[in-house]
Every structure is written in structure tokens, then in C-alpha cells.
N, C-alpha and C. Protein backbone atom coordinates (compact mmCIF):
# COMPACT_ATOMS: atom_id res chain seq x y z
N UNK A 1 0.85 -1.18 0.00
CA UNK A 1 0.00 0.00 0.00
C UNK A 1 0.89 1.24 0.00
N UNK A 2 0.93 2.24 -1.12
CA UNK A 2 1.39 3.65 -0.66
C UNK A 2 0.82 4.30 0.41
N UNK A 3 1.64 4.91 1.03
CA UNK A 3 1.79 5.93 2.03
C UNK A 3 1.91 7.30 1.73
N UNK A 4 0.65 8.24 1.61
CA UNK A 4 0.76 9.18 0.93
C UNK A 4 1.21 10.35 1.96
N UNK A 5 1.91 11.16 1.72
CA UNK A 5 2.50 12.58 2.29
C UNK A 5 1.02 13.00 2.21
N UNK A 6 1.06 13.80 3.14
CA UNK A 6 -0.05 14.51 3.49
C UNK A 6 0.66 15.95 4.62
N UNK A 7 0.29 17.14 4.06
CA UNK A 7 0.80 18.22 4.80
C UNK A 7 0.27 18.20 6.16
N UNK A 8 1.01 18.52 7.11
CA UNK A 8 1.27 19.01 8.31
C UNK A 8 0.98 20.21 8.79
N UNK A 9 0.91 20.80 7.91
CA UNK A 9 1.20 22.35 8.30
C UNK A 9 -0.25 22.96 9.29
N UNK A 10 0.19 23.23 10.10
CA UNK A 10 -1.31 23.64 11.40
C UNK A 10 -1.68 25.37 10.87
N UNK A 11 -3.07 25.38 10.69
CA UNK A 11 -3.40 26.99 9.99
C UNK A 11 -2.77 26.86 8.35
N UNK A 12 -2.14 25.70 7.92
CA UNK A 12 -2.26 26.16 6.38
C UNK A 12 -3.49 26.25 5.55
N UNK A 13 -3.15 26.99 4.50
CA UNK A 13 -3.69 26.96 3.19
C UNK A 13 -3.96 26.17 2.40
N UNK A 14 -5.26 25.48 1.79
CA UNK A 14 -5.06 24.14 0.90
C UNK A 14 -6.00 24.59 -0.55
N UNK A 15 -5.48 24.02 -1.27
CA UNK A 15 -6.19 23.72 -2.28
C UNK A 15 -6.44 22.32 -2.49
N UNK A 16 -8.19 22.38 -3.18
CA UNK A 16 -8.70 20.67 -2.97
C UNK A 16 -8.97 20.33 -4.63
N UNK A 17 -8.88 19.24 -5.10
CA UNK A 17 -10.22 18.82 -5.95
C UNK A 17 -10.62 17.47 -5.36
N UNK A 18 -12.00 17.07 -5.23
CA UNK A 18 -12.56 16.35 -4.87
C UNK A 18 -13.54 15.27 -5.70
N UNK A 19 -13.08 14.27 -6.42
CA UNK A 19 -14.32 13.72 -7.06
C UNK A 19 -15.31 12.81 -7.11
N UNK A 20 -16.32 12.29 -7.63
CA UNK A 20 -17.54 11.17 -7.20
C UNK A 20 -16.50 10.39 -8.15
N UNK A 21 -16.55 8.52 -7.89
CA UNK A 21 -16.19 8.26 -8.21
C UNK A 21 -16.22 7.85 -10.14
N UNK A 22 -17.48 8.00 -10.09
CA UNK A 22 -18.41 8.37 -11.78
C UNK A 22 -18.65 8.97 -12.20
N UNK A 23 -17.51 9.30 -12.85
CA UNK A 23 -17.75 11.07 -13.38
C UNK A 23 -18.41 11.43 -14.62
N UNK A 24 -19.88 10.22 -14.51
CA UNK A 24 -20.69 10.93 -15.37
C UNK A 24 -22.01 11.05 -14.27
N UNK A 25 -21.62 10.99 -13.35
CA UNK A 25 -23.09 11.08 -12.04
C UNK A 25 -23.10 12.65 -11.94
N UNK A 26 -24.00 13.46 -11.51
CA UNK A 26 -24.11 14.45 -11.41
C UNK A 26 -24.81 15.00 -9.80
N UNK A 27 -24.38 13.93 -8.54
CA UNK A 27 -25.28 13.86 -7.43
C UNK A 27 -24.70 15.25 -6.91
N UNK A 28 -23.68 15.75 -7.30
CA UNK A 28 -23.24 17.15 -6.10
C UNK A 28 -24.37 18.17 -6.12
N UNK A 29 -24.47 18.25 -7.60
CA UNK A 29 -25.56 19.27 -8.24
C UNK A 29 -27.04 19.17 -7.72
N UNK A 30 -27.03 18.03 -8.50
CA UNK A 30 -28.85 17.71 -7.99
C UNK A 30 -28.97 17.20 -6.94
N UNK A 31 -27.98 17.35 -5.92
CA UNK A 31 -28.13 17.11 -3.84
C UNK A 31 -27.58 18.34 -3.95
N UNK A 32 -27.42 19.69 -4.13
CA UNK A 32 -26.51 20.30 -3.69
C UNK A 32 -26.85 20.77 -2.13
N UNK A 33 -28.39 20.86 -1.82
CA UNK A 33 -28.62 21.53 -0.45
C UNK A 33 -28.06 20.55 0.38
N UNK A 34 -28.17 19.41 0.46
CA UNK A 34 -27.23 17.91 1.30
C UNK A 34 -26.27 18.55 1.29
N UNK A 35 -25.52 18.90 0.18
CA UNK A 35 -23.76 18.73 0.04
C UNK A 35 -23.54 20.15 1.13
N UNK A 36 -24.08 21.29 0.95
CA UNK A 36 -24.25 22.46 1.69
C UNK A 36 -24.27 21.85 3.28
N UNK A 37 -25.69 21.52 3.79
CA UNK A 37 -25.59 20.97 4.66
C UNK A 37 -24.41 20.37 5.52
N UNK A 38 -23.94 19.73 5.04
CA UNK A 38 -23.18 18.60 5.11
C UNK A 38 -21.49 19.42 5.48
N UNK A 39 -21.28 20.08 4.83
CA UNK A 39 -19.48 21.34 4.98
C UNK A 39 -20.33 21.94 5.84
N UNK A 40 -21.26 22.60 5.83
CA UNK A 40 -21.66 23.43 7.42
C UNK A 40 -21.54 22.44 8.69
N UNK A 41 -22.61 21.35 8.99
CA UNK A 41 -21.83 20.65 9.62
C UNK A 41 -20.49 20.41 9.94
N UNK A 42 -20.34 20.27 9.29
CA UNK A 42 -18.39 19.52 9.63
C UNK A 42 -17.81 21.19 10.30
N UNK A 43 -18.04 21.99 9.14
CA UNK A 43 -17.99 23.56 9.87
C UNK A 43 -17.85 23.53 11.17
N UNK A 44 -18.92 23.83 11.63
CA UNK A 44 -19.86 23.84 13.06
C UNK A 44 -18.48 22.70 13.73
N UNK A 45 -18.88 21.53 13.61
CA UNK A 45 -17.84 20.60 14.30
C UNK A 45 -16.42 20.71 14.32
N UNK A 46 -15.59 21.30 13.08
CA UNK A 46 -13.97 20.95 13.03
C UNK A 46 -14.24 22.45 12.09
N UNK A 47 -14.18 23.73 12.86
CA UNK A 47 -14.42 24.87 12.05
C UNK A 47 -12.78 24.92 10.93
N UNK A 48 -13.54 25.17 9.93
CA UNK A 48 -12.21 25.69 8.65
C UNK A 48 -12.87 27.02 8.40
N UNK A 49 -11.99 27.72 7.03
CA UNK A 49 -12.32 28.98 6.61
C UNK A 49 -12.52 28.15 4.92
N UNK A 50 -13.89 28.80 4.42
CA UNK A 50 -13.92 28.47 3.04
C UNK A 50 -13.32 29.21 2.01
N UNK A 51 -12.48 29.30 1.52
CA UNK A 51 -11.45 31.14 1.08
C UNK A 51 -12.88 30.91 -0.47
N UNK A 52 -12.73 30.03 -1.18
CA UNK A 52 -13.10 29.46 -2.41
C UNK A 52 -13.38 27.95 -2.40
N UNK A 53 -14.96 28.01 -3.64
CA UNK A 53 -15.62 26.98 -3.73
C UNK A 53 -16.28 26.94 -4.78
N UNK A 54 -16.36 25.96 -5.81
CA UNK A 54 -16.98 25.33 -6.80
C UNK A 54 -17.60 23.84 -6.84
N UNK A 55 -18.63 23.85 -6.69
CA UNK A 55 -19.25 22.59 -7.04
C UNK A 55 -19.55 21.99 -8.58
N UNK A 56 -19.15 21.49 -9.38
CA UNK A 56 -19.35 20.97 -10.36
C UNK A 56 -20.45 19.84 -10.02
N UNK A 57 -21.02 19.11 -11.22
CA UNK A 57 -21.78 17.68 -11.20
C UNK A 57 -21.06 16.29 -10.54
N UNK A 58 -20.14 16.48 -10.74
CA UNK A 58 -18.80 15.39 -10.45
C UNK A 58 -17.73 15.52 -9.93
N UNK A 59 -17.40 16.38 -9.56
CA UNK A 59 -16.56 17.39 -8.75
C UNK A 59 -16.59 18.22 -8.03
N UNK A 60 -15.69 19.00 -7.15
CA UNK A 60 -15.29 20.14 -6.34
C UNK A 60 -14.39 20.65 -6.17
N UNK A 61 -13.96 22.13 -6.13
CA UNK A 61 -12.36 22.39 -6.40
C UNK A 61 -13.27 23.62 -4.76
N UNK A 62 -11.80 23.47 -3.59
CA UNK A 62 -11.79 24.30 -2.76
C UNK A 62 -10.85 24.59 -2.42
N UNK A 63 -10.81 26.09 -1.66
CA UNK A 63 -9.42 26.59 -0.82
C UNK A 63 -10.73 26.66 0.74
N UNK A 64 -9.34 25.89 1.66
CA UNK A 64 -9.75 26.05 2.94
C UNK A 64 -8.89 26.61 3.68
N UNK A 65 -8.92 27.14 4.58
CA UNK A 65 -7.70 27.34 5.56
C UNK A 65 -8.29 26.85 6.83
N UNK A 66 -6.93 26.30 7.05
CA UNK A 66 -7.39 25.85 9.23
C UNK A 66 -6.74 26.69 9.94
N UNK A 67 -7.68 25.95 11.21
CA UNK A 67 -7.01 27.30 12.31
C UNK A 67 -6.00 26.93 12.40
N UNK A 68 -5.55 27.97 13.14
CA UNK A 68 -3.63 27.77 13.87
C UNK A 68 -3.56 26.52 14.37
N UNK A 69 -3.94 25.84 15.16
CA UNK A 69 -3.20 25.27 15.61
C UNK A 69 -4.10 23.71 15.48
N UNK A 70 -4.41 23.85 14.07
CA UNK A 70 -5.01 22.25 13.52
C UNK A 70 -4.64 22.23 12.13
N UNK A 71 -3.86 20.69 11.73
CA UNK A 71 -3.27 20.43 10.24
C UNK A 71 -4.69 19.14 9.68
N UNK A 72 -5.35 18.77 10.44
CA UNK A 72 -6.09 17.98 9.97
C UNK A 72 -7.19 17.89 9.36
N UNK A 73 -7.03 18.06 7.56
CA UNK A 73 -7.99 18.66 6.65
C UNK A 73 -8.48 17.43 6.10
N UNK A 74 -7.49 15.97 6.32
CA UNK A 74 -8.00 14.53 6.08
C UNK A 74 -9.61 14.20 6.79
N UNK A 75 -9.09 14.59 8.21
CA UNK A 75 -10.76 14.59 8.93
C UNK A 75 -12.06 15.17 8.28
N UNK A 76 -11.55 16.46 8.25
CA UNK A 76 -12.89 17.20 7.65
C UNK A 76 -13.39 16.50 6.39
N UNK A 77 -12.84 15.90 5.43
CA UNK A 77 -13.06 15.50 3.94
C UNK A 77 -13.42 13.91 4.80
N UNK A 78 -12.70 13.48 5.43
CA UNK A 78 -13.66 12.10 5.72
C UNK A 78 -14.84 12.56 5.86
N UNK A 79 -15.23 13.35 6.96
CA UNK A 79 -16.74 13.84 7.51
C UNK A 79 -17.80 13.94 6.75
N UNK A 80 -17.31 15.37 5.75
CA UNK A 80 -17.91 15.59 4.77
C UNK A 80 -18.45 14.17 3.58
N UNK A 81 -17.30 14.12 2.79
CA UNK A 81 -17.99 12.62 1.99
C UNK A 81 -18.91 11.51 2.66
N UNK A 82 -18.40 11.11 3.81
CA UNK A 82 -19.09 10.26 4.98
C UNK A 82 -21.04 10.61 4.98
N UNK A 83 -20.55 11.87 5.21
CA UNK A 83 -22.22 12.58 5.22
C UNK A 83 -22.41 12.90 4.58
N UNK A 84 -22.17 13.18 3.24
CA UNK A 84 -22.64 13.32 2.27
C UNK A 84 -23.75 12.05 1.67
N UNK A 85 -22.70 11.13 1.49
CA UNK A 85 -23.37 9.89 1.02
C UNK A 85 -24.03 9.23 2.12
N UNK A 86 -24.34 9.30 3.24
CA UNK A 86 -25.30 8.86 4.12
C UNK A 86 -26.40 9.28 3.96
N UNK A 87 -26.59 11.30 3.68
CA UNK A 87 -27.18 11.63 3.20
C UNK A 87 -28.13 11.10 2.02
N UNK A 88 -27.54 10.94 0.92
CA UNK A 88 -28.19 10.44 -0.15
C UNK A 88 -28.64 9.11 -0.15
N UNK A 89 -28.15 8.21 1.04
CA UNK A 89 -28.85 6.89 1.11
C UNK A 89 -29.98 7.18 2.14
N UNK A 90 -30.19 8.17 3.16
CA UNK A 90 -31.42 8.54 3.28
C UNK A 90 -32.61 9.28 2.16
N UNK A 91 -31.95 9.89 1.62
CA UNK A 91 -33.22 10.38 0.61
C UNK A 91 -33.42 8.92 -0.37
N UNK A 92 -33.07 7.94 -0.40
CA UNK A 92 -33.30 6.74 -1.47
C UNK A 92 -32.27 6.74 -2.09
N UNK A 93 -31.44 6.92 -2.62
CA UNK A 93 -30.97 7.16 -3.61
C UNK A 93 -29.76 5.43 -3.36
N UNK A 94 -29.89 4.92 -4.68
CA UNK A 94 -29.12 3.79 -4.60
C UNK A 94 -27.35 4.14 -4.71
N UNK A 95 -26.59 3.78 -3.59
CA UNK A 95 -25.63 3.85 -4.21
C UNK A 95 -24.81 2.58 -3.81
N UNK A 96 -23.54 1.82 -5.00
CA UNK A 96 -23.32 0.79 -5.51
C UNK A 96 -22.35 0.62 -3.96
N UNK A 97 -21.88 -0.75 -3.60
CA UNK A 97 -20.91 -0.46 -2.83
C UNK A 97 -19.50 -1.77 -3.44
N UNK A 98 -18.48 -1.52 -3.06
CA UNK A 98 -17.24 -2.01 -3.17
C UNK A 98 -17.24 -3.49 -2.43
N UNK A 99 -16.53 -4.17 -2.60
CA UNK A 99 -16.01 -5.96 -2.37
C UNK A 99 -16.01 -5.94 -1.14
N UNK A 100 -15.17 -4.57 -0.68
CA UNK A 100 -15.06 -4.33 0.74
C UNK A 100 -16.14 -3.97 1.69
N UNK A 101 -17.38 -3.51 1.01
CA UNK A 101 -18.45 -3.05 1.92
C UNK A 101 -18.80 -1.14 1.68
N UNK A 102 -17.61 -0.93 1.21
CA UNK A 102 -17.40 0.53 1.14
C UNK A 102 -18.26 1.23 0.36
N UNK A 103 -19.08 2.45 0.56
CA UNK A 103 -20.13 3.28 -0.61
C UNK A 103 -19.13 3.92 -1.79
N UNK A 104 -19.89 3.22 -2.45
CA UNK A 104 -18.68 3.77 -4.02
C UNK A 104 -18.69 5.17 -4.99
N UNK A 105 -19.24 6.04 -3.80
CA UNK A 105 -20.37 7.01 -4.22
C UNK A 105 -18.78 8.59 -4.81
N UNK A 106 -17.30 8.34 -3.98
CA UNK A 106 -16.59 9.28 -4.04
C UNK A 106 -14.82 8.44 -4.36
N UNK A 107 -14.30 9.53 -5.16
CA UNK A 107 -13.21 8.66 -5.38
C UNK A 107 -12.54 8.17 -4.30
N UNK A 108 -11.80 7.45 -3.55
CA UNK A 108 -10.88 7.06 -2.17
C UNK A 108 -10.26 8.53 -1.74
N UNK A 109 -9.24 8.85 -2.75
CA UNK A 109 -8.43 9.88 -2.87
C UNK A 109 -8.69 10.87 -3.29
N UNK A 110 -7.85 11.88 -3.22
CA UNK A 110 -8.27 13.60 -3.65
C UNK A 110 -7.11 14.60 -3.96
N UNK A 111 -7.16 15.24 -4.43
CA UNK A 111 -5.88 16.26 -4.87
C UNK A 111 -5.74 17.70 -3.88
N UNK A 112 -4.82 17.50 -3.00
CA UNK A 112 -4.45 18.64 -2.32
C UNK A 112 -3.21 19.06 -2.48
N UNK A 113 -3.11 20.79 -2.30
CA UNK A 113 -1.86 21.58 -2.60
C UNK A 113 -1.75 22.45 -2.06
N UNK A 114 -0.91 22.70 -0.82
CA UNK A 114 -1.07 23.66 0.26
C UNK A 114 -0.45 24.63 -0.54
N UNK A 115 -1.10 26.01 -0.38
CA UNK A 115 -1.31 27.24 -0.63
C UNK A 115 0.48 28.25 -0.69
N UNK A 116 0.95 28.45 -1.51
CA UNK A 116 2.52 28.64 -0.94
C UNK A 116 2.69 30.27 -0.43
N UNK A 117 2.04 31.27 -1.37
CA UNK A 117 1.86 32.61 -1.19
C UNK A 117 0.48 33.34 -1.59
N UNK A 118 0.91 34.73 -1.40
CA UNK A 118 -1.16 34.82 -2.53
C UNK A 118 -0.78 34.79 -3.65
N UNK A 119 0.18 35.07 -4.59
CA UNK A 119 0.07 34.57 -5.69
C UNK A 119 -0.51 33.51 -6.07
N UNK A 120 -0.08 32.00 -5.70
CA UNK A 120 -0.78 30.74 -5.60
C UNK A 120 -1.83 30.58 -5.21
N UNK A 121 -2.58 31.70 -4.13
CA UNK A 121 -3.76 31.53 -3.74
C UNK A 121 -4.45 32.24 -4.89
N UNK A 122 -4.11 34.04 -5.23
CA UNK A 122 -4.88 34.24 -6.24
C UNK A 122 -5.27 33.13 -7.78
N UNK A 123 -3.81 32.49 -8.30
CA UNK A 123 -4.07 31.28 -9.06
C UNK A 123 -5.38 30.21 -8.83
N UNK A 124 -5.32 29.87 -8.11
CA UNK A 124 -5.97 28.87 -7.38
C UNK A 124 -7.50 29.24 -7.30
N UNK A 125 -7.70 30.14 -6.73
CA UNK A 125 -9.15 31.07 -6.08
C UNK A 125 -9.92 31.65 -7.88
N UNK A 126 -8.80 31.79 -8.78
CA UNK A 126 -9.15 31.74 -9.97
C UNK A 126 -9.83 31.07 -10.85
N UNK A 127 -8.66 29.94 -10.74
CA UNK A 127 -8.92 28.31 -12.03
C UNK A 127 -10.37 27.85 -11.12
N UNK A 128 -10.47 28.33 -9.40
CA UNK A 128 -11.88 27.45 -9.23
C UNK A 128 -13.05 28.42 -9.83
N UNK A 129 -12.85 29.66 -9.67
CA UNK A 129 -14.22 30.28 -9.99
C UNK A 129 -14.25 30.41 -12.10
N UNK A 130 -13.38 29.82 -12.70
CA UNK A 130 -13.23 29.60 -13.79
C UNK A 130 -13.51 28.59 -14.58
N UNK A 131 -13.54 27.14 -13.59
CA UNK A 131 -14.38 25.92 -14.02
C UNK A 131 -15.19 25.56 -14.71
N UNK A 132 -16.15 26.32 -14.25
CA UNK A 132 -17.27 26.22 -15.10
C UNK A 132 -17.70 26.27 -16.61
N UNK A 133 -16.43 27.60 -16.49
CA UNK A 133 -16.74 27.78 -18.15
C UNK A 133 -15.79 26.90 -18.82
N UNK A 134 -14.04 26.20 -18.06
CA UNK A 134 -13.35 25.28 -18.57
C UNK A 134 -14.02 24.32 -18.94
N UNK A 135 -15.40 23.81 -18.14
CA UNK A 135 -15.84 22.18 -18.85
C UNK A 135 -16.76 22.55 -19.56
N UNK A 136 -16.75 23.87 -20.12
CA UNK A 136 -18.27 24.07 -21.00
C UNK A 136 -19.86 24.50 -20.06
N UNK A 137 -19.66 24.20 -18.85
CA UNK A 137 -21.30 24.33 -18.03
C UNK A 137 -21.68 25.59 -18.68
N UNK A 138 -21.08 27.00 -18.87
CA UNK A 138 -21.83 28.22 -18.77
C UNK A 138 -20.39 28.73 -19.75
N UNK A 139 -21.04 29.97 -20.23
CA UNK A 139 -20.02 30.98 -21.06
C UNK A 139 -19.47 31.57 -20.13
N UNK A 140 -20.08 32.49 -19.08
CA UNK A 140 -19.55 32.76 -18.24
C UNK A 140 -19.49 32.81 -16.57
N UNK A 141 -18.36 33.09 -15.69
CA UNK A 141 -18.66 32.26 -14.61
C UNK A 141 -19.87 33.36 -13.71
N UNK A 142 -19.77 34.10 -13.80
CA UNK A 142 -21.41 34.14 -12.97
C UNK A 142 -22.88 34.02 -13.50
N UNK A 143 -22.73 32.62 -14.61
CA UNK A 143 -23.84 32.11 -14.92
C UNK A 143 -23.86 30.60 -14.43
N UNK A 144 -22.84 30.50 -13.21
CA UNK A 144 -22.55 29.32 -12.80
C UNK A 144 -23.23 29.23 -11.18
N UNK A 145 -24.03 28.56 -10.61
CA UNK A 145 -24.74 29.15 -9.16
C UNK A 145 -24.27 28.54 -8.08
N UNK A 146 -23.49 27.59 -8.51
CA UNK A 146 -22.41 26.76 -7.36
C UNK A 146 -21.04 27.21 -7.18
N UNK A 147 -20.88 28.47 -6.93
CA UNK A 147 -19.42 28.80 -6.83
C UNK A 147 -19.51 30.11 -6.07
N UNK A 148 -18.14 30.28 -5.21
CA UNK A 148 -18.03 31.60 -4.60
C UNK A 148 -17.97 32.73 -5.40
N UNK A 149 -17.87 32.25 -6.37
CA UNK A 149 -17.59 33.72 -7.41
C UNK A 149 -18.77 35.00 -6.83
N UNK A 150 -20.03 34.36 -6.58
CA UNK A 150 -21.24 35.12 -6.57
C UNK A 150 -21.08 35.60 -5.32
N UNK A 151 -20.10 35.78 -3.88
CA UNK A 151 -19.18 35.92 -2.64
C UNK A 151 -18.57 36.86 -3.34
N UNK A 152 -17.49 37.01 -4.01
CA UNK A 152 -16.77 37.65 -4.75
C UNK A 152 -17.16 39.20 -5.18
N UNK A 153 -18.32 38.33 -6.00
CA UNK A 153 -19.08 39.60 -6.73
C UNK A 153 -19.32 40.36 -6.02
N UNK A 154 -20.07 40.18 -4.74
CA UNK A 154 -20.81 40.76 -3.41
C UNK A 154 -20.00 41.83 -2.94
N UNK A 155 -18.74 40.62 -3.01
CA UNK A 155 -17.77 41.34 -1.64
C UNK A 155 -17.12 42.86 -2.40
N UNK A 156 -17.67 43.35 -3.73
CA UNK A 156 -16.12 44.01 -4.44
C UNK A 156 -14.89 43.64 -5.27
N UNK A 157 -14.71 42.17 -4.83
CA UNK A 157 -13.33 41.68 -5.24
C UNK A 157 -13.48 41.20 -6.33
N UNK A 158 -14.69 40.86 -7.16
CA UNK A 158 -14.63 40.18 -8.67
C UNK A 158 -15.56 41.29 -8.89
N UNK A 159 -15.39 41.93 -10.40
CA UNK A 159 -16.56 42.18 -11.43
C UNK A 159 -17.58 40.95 -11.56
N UNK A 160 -17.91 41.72 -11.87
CA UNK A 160 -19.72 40.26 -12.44
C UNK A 160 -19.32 39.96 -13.71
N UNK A 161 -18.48 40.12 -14.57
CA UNK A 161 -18.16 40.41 -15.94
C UNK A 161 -16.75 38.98 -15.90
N UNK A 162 -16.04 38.96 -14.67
CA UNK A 162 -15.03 38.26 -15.02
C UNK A 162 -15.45 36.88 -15.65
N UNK A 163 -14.08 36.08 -15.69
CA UNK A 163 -14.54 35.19 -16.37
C UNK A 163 -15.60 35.00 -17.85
N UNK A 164 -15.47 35.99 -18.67
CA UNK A 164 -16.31 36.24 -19.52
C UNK A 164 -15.46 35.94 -20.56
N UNK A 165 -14.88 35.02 -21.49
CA UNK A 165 -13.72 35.26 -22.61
C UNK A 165 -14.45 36.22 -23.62
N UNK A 166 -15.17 36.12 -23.91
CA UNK A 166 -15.71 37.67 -25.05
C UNK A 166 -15.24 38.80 -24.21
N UNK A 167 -15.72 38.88 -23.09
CA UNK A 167 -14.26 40.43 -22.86
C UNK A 167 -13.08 40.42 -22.92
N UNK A 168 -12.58 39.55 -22.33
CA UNK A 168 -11.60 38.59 -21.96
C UNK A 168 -11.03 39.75 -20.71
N UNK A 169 -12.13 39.75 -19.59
CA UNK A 169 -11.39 39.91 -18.25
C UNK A 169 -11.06 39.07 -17.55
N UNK A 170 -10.55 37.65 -18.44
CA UNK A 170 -10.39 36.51 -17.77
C UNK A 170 -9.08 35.55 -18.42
N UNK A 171 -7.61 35.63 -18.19
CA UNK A 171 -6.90 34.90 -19.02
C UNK A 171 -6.97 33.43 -19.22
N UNK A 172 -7.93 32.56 -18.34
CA UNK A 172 -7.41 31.06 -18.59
C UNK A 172 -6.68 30.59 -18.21
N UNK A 173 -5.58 31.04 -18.35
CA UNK A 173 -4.03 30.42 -17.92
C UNK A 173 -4.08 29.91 -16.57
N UNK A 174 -4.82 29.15 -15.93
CA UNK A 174 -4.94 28.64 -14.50
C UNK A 174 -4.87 27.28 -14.12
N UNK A 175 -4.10 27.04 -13.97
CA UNK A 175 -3.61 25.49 -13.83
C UNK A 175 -4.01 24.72 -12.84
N UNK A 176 -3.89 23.48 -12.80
CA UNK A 176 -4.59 22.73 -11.83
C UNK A 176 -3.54 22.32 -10.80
């Protein structure tokens, strides 16, 4: 079995992507009030900061930060998926399970990248509120209703316009 590195760092910065394991299912979307639910909870219980958030159909790209003096962002993502899909086996919803017993509803694993400066964070806080229009969902990203961008907009810090390539107040160039 690999032994995966997993950061340490207490109060860091992370960047997530998170996926169902069928990435032609679309349960984030059409559960999204569950999936909401569900990060408030864990919230409430093991508080993080949400910097940035995108929900896709099959995916999730987030920046979290922990407090000072907690590195354990493995917990919170157990919690979350955990209740997530408990969730959806209370509303009915069939989901398949593994040899092992396990709900096959989220990939095992996940992509994290602790945060190095704001440069990396501005990168990051970008490519997520940019998603949308990368897989085609919407032309532009505040025609997307699962993402902080519409936080953004609120707060001052994004135009309503970004992410628009016909203006192009939006370069793309945002890497994963």
C-alpha cells in the first residue's frame, strides 16, 4: 500500500479537488442543499475557513484554511464525503458499494496543494471560480450558481463580468 505525504502544516492553506467516483453522475448538483448541509456541519464541528468553492456535477475544487493550531484537513473530507453519502442513502438514492463493503459514491483519494503565497492563492481562487466555463457548463462564470464567485461579486473583489472570454477579463491560464 502507498503511504501518501499529506501536509502538516497547522493553519495552512489548501487547495482541494474532490471527485464522485463516476464522473458521469451528477449527485453534487442535484443534492446540492445535502452537500451544503453537510461542509456546514463539519464547519460547526472541526471549524475551517472556506477562502473558495466550486461545485461541479462530479466534482469540487476548494481553498480552505485551518485554524492555527489544527493540520487535519483529512478529517474534515472524511466527515464531509461520509455525510454526504449517508445523506443520499437517506433520501433513497441507490448507491453501488465495493467488495469491501465501502459506498462507491466518491473517489478514495483527492488532490491537495497547500497554498505557498497569494500569488498561488490568487491562481488557485481563480482556475476554481473559472471551471465552469473550462468544462463548458456556462459561457460565463457568474452564470454558474455553485461557486463563490457570486461571494466575490458581493464582496467588491470580482466584477460580475469576469470570467467572460468575449471580454476577456479573464486569461485562462490557470492550472490545476
Amino acid at each position: 500500500m502507498v503511504n501518501y505525504r499529506r501536509s502538516q502544516t497547522p493553519g495552512g492553506t489548501f487547495f482541494f479537488t474532490v471527485n464522485l467516483r463516476d464522473r458521469s453522475a451528477n449527485h453534487l448538483i442535484t443534492h446540492i442543499h445535502q452537500l451544503r448541509n453537510c461542509i456546514r456541519s463539519v464547519k460547526q464541528q472541526r471549524p475551517f475557513e472556506i477562502i473558495a468553492l466550486v461545485v461541479l456535477p462530479d466534482h469540487l475544487h476548494a481553498v480552505f484554511r485551518l485554524p492555527k493550531n489544527d493540520h487535519d484537513f483529512p478529517g474534515r473530507w472524511k466527515l464531509i464525503k461520509s455525510r454526504f453519502s449517508r445523506a443520499l442513502i437517506k433520501e433513497g438514492v441507490v448507491l453501488k458499494k465495493s467488495e469491501k463493503g465501502e459506498i462507491n459514491l466518491w473517489q478514495r483519494r483527492y488532490w491537495e496543494h497547500q497554498i505557498r503565497n497569494e500569488a498561488d492563492l490568487q491562481t488557485h481562487v481563480d482556475y476554481i471560480h473559472f471551471n465552469p466555463v473550462k468544462h463548458g457548463y456556462v459561457e460565463r462564470a457568474t452564470d454558474w450558481p455553485h461557486s463563490s464567485f457570486h461571494r466575490f461579486v458581493r464582496l467588491g473583489m470580482l466584477d460580475k463580468h469576469w470570467g467572460c472570454p468575449r471580454t476577456g477579463t479573464a486569461g485562462g491560464g490557470f492550472g490545476e
